[in-house]
Each structure stands twice: as C-alpha cells, then as structure tokens.
PDB file of N, CA and C in Angstrom:
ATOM      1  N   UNK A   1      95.056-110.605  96.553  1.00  0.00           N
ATOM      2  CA  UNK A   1      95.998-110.653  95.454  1.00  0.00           C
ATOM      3  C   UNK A   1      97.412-110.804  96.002  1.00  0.00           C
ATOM      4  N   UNK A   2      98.250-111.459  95.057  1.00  0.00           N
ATOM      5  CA  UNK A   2      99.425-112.001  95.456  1.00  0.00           C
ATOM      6  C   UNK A   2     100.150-110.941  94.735  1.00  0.00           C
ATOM      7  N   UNK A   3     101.289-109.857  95.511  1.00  0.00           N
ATOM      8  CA  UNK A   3     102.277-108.860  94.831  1.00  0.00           C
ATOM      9  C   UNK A   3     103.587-109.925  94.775  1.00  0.00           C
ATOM     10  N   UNK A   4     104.626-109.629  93.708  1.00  0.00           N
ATOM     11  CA  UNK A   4     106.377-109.487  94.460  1.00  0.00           C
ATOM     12  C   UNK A   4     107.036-108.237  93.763  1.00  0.00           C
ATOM     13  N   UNK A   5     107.390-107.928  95.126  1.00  0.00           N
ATOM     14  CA  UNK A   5     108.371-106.508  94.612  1.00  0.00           C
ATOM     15  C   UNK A   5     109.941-106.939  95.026  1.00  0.00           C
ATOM     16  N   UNK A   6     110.780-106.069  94.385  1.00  0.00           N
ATOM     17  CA  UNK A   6     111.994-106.323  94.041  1.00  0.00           C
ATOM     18  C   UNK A   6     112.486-104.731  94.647  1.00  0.00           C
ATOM     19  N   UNK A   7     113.016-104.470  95.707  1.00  0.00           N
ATOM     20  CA  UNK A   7     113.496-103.224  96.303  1.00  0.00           C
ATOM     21  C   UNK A   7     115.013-103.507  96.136  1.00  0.00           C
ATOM     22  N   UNK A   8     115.333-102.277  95.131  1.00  0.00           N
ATOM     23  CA  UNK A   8     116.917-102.314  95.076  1.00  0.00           C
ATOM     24  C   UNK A   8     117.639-100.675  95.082  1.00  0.00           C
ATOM     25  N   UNK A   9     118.357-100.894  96.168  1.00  0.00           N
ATOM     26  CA  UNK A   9     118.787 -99.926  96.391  1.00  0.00           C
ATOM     27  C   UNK A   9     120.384 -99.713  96.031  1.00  0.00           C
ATOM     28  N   UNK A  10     121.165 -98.724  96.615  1.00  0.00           N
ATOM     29  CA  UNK A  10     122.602 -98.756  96.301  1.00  0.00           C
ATOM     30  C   UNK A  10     123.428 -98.847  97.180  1.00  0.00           C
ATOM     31  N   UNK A  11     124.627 -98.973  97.169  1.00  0.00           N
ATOM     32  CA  UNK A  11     125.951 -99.161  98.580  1.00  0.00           C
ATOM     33  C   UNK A  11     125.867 -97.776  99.268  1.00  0.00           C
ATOM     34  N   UNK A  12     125.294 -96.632  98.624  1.00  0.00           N
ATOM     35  CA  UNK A  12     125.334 -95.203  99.521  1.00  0.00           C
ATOM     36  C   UNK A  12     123.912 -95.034 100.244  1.00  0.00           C
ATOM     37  N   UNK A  13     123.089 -95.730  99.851  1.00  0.00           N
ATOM     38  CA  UNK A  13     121.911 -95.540 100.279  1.00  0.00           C
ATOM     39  C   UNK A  13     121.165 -97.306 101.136  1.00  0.00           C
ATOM     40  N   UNK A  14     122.418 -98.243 101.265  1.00  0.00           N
ATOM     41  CA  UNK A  14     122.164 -99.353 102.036  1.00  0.00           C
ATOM     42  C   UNK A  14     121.914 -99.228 103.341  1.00  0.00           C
ATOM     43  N   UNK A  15     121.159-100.067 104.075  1.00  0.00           N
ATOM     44  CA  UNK A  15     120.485 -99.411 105.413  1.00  0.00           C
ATOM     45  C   UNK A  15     120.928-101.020 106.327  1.00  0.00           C
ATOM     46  N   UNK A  16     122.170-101.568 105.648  1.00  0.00           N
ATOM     47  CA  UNK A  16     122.422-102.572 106.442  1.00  0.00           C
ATOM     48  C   UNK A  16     123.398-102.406 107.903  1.00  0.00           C
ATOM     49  N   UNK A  17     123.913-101.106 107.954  1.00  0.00           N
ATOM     50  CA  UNK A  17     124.783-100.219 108.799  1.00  0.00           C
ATOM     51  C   UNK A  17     124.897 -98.629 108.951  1.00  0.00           C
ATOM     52  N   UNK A  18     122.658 -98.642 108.769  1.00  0.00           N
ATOM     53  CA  UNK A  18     122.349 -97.189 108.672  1.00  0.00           C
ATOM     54  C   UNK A  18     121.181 -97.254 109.772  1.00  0.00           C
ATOM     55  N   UNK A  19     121.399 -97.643 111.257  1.00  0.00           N
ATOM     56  CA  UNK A  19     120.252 -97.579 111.786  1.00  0.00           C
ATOM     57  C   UNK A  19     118.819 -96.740 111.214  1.00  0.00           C
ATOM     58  N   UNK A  20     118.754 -95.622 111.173  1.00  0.00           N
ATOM     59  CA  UNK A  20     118.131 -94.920 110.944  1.00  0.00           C
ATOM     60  C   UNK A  20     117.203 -95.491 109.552  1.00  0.00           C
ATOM     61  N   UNK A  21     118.117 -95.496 108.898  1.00  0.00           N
ATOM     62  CA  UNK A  21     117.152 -96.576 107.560  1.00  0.00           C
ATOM     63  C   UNK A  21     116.635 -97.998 107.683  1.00  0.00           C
ATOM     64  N   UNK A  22     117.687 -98.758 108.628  1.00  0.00           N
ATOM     65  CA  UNK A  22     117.108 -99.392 108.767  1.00  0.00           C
ATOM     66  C   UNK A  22     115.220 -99.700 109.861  1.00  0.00           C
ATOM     67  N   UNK A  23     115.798 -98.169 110.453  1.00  0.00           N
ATOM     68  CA  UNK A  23     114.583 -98.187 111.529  1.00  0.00           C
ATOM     69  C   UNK A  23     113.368 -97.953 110.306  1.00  0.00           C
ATOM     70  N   UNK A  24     113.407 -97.907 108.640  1.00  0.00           N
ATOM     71  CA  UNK A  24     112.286 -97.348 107.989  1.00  0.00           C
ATOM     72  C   UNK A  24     111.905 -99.079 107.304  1.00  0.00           C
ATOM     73  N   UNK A  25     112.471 -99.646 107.380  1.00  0.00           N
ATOM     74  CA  UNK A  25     112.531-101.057 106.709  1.00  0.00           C
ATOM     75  C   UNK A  25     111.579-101.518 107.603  1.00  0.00           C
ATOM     76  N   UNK A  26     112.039-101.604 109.303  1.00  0.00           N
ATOM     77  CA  UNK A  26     111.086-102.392 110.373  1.00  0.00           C
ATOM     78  C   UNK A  26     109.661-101.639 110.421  1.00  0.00           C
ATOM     79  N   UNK A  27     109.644 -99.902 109.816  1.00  0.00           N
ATOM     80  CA  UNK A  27     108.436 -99.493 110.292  1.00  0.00           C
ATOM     81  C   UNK A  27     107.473 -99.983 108.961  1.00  0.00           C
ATOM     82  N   UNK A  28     107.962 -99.975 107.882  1.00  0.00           N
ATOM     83  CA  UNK A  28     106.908-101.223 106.933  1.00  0.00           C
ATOM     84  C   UNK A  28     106.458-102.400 107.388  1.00  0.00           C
ATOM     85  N   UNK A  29     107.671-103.177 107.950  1.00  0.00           N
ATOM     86  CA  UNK A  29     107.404-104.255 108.225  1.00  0.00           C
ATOM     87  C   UNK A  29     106.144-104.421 109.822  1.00  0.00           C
ATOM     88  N   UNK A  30     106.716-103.356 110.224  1.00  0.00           N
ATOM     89  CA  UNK A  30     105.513-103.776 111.437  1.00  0.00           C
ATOM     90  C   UNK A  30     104.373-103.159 111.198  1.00  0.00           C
ATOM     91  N   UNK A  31     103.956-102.009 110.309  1.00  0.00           N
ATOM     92  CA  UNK A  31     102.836-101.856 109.799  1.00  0.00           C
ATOM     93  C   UNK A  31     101.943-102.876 108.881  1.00  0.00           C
ATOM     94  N   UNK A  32     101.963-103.842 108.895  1.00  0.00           N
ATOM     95  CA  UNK A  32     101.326-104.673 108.083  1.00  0.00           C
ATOM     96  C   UNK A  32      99.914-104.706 108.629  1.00  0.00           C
ATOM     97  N   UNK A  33      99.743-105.089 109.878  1.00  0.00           N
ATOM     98  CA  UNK A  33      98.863-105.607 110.519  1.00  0.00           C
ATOM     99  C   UNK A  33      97.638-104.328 109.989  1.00  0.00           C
ATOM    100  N   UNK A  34      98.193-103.319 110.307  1.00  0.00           N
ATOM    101  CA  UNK A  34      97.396-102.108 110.690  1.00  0.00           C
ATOM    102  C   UNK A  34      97.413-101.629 108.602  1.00  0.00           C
ATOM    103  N   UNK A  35      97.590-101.851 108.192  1.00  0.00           N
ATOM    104  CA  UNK A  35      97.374-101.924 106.547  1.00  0.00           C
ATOM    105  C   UNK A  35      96.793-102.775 105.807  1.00  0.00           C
ATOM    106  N   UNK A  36      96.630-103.986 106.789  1.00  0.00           N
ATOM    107  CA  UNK A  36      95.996-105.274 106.155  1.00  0.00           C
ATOM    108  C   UNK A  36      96.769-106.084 104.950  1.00  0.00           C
ATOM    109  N   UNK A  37      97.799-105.914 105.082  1.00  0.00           N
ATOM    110  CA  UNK A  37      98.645-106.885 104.086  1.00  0.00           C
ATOM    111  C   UNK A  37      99.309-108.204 105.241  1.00  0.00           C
ATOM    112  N   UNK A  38      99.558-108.949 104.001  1.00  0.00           N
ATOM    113  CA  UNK A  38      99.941-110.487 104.922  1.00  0.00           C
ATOM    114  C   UNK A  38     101.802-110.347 104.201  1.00  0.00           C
ATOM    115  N   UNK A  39     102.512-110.932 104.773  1.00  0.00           N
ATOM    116  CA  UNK A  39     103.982-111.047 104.304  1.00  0.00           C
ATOM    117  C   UNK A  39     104.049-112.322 104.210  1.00  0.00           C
ATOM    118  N   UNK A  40     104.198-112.920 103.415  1.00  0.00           N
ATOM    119  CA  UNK A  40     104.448-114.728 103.287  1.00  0.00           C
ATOM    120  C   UNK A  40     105.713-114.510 102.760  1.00  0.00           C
ATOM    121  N   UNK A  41     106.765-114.080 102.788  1.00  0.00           N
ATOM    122  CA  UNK A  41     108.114-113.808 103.117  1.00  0.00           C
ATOM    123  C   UNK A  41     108.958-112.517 102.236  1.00  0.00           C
ATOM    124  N   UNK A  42     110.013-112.351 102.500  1.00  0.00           N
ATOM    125  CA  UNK A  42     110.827-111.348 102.613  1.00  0.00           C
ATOM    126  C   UNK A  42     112.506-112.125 102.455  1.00  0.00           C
ATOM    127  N   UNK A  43     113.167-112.002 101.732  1.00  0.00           N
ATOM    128  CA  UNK A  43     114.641-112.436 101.033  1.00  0.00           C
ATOM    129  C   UNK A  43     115.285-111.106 100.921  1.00  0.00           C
ATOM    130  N   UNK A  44     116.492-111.701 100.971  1.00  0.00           N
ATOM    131  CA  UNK A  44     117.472-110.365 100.720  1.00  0.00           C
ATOM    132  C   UNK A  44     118.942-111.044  99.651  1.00  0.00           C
ATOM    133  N   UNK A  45     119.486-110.113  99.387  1.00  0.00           N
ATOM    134  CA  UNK A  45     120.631-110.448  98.666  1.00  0.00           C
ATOM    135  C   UNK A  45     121.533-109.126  98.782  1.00  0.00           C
ATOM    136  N   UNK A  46     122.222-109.654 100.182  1.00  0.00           N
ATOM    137  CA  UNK A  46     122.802-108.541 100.357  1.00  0.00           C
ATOM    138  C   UNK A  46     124.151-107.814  99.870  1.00  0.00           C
ATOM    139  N   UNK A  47     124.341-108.370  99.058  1.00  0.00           N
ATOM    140  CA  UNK A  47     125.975-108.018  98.255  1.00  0.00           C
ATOM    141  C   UNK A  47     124.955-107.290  96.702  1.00  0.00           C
ATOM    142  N   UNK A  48     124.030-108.020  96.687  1.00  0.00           N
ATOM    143  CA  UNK A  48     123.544-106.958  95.514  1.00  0.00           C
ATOM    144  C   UNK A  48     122.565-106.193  95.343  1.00  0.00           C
ATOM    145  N   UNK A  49     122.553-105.557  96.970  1.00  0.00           N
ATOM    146  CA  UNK A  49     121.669-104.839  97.087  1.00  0.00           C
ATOM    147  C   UNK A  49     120.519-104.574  96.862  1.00  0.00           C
ATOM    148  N   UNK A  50     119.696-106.044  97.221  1.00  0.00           N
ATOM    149  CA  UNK A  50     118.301-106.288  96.829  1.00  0.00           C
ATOM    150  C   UNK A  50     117.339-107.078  97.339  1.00  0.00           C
ATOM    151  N   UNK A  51     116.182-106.892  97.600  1.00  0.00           N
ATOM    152  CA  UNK A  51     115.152-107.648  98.201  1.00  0.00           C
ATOM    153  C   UNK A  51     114.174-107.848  98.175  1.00  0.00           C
ATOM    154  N   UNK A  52     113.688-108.612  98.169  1.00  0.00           N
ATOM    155  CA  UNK A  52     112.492-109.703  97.393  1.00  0.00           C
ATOM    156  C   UNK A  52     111.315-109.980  98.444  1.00  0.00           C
ATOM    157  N   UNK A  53     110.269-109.323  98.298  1.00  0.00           N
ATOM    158  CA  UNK A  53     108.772-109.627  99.383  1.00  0.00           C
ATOM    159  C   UNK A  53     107.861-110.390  98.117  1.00  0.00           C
ATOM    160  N   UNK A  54     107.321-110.719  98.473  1.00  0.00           N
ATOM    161  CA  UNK A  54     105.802-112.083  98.361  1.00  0.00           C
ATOM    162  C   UNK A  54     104.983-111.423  99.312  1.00  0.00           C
ATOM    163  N   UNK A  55     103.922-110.460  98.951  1.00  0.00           N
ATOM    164  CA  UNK A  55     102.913-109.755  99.712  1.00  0.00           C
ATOM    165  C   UNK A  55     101.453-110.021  99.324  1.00  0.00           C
ATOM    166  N   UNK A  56     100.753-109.934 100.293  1.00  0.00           N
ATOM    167  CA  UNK A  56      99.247-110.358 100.245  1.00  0.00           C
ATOM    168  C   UNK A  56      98.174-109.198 100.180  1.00  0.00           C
ATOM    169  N   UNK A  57      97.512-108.651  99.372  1.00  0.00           N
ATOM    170  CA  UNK A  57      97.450-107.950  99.271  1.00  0.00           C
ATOM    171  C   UNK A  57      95.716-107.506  98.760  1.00  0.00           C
ATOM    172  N   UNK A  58      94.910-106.473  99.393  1.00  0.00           N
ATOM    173  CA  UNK A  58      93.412-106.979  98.287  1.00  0.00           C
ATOM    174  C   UNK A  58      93.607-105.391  97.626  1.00  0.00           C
ATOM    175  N   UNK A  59      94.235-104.428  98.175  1.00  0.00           N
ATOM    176  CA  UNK A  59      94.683-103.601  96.502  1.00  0.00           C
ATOM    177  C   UNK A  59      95.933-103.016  96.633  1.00  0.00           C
ATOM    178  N   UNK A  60      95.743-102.565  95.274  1.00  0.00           N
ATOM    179  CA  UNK A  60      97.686-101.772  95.175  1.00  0.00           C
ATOM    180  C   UNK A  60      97.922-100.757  96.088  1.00  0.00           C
ATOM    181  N   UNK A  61      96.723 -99.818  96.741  1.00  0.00           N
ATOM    182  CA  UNK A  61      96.773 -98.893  97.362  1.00  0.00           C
ATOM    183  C   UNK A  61      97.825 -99.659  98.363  1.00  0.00           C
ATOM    184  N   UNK A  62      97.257-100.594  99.040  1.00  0.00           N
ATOM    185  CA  UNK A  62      97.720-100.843 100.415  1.00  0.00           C
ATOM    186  C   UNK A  62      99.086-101.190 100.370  1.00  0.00           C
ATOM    187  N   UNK A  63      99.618-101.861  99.033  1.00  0.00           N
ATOM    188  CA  UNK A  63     101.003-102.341  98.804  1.00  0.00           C
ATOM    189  C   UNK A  63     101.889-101.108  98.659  1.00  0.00           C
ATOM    190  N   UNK A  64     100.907-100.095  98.030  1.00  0.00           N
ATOM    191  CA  UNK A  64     102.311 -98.438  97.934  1.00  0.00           C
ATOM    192  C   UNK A  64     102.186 -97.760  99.615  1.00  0.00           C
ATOM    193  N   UNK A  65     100.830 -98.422 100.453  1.00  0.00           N
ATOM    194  CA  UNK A  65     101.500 -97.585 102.063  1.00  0.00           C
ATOM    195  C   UNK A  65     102.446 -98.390 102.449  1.00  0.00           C
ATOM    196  N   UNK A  66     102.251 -99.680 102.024  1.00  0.00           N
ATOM    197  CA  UNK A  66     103.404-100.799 103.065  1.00  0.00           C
ATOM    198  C   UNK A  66     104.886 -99.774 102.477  1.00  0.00           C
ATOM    199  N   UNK A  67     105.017 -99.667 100.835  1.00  0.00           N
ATOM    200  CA  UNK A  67     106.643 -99.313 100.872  1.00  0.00           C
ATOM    201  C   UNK A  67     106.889 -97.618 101.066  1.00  0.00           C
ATOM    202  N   UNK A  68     105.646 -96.817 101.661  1.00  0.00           N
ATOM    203  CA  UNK A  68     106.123 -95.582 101.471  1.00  0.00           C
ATOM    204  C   UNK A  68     107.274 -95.541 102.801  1.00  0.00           C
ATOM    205  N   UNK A  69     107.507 -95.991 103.830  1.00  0.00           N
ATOM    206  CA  UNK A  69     108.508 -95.526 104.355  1.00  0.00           C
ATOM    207  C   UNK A  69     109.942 -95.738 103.847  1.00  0.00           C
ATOM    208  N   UNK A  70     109.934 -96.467 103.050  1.00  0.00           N
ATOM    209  CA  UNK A  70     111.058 -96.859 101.973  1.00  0.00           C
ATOM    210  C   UNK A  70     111.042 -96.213 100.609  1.00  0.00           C
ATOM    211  N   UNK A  71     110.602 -95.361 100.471  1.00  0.00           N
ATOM    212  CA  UNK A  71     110.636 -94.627  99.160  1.00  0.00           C
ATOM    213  C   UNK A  71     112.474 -94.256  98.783  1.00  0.00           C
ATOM    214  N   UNK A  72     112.193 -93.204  99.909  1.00  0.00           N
ATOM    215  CA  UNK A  72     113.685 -92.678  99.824  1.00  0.00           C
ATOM    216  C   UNK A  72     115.267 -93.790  99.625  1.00  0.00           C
ATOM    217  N   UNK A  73     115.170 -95.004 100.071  1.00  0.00           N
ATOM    218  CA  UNK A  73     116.210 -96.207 100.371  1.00  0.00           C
ATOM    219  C   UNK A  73     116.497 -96.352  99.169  1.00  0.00           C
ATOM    220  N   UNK A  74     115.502 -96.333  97.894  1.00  0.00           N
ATOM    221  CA  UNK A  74     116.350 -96.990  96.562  1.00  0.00           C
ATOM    222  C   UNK A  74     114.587 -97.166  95.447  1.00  0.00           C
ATOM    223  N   UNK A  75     114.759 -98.127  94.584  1.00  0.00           N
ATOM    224  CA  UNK A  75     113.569 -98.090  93.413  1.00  0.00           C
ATOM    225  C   UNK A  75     112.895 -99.643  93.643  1.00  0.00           C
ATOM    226  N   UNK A  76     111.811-100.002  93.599  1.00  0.00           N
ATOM    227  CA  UNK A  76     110.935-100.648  93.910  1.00  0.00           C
ATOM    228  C   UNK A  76     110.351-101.297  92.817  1.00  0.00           C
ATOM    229  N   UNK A  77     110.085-102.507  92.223  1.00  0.00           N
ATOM    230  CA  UNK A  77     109.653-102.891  90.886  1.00  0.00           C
ATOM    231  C   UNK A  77     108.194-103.890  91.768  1.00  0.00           C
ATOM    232  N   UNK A  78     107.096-103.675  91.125  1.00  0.00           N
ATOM    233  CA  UNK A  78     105.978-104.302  92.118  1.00  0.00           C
ATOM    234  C   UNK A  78     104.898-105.213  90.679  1.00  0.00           C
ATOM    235  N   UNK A  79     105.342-106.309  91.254  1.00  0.00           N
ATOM    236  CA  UNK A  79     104.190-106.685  89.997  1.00  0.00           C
ATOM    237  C   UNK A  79     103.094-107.861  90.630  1.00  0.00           C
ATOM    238  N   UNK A  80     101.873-107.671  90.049  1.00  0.00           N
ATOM    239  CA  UNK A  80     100.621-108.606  90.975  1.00  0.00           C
ATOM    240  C   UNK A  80     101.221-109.820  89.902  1.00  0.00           C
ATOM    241  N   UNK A  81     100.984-111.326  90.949  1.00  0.00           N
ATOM    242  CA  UNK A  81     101.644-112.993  90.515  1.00  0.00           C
ATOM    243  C   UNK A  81     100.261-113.555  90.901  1.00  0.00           C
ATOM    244  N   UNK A  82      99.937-114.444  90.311  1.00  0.00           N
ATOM    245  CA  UNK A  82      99.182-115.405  90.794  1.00  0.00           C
ATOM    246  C   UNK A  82     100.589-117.186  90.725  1.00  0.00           C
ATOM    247  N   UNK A  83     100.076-117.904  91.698  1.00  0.00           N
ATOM    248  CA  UNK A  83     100.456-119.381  91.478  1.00  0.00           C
ATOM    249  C   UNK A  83     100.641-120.110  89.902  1.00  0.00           C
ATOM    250  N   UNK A  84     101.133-120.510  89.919  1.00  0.00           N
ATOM    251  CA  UNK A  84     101.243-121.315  88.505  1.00  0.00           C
ATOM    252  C   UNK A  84      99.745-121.963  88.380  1.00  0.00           C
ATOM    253  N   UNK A  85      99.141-123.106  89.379  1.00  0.00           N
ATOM    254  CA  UNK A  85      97.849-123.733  89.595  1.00  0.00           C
ATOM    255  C   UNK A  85      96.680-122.284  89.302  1.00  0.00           C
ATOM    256  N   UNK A  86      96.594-121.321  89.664  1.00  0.00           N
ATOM    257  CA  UNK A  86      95.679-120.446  89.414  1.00  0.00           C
ATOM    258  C   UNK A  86      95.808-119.923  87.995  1.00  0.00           C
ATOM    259  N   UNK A  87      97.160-119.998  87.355  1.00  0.00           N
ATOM    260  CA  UNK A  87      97.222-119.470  86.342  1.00  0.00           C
ATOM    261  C   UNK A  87      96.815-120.891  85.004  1.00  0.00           C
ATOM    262  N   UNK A  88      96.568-121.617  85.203  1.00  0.00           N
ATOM    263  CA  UNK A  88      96.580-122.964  84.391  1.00  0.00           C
ATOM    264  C   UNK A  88      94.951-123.070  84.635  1.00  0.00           C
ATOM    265  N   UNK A  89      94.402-122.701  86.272  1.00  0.00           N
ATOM    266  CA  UNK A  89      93.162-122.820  86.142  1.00  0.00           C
ATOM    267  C   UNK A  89      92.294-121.622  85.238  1.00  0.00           C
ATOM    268  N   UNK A  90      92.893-121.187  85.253  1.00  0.00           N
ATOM    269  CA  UNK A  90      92.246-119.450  85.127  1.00  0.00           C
ATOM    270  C   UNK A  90      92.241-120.060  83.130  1.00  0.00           C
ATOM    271  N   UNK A  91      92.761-120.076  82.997  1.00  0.00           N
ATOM    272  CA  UNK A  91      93.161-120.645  81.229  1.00  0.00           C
ATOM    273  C   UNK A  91      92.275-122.017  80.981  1.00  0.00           C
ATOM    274  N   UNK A  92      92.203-122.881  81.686  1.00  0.00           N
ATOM    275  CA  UNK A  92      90.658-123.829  81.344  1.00  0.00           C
ATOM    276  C   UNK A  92      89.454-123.546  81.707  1.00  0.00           C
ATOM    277  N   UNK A  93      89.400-122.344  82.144  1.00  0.00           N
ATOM    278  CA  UNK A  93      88.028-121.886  81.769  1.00  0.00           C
ATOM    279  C   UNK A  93      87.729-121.096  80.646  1.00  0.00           C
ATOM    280  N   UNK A  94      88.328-120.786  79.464  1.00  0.00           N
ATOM    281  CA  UNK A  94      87.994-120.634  78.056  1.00  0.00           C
ATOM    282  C   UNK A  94      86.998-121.347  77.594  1.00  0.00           C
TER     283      UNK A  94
END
C-alpha cells in the first residue's frame, strides 16, 4: 500500500538547527529497511514547516513505527493513496 503523510511541525520545535532532532528524522529514515517500508521520496518545505513522504507500505502498523521517533517534532496527517491508473481501474470493475 501506497501512504502520504504530511509532518508539520513549528519554528520552536524545527529540527533544521536542532541536531538532536534532527538526529530523530535520520533514525526513521534509516530504519526503513529493518521495518520493511520502501521511501519513494521525501519533500520538504522549509519556511512552512512541512514535509511530505510517499511511503510503501503493507500495513499501517509499520507506517506509525517508521514516524514514532518523530512523534514529539510536531503532528503527522497519514492517509493510504493509490495511483490515479489503480483508482480508474479499481472503478471498471463494477
């Protein structure tokens, strides 16, 4: 299953000049392997304090270990996407 979550945090709790937070960002990110999620990318928008993953995923469990080291950084919006093509196929089979 295809996730995108939307992690937005605030200017007191930004981890762009907070080693320490930021060291919780890389320990998601390098846990993937060992969680079994795929990252087909990761965006940021850093003036508005927000960032955008495209995660691979076969359940939600595994998508809430990828962000528990980021709990504390800010609020997390996670919703399962399929492709536009899967979603058009999925609808001609009625």
């Amino acid at each position: 299953m295809l996730f995108h979550a939307t992690h937005t945090h605030s200017y007191q709790t930004c981890h762009a000049h907070d080693e320490a937070r930021k060291a919780k960002i890389m320990e998601a990110v390098q846990s993937t392997e060992e969680i079994g999620i795929k990252i087909h990318g990761i965006y940021v928008d850093p003036p508005g304090h927000k960032g955008y993953f495209v995660l691979e995923a076969e359940t939600m469990e595994q998508v809430v270990q990828f962000f528990d080291p980021m709990l504390e950084l800010g609020d997390t919006d996670i919703r399962p996407v399929m492709s536009m093509e899967a979603a058009l196929d999925a609808l001609k089979q009625d």
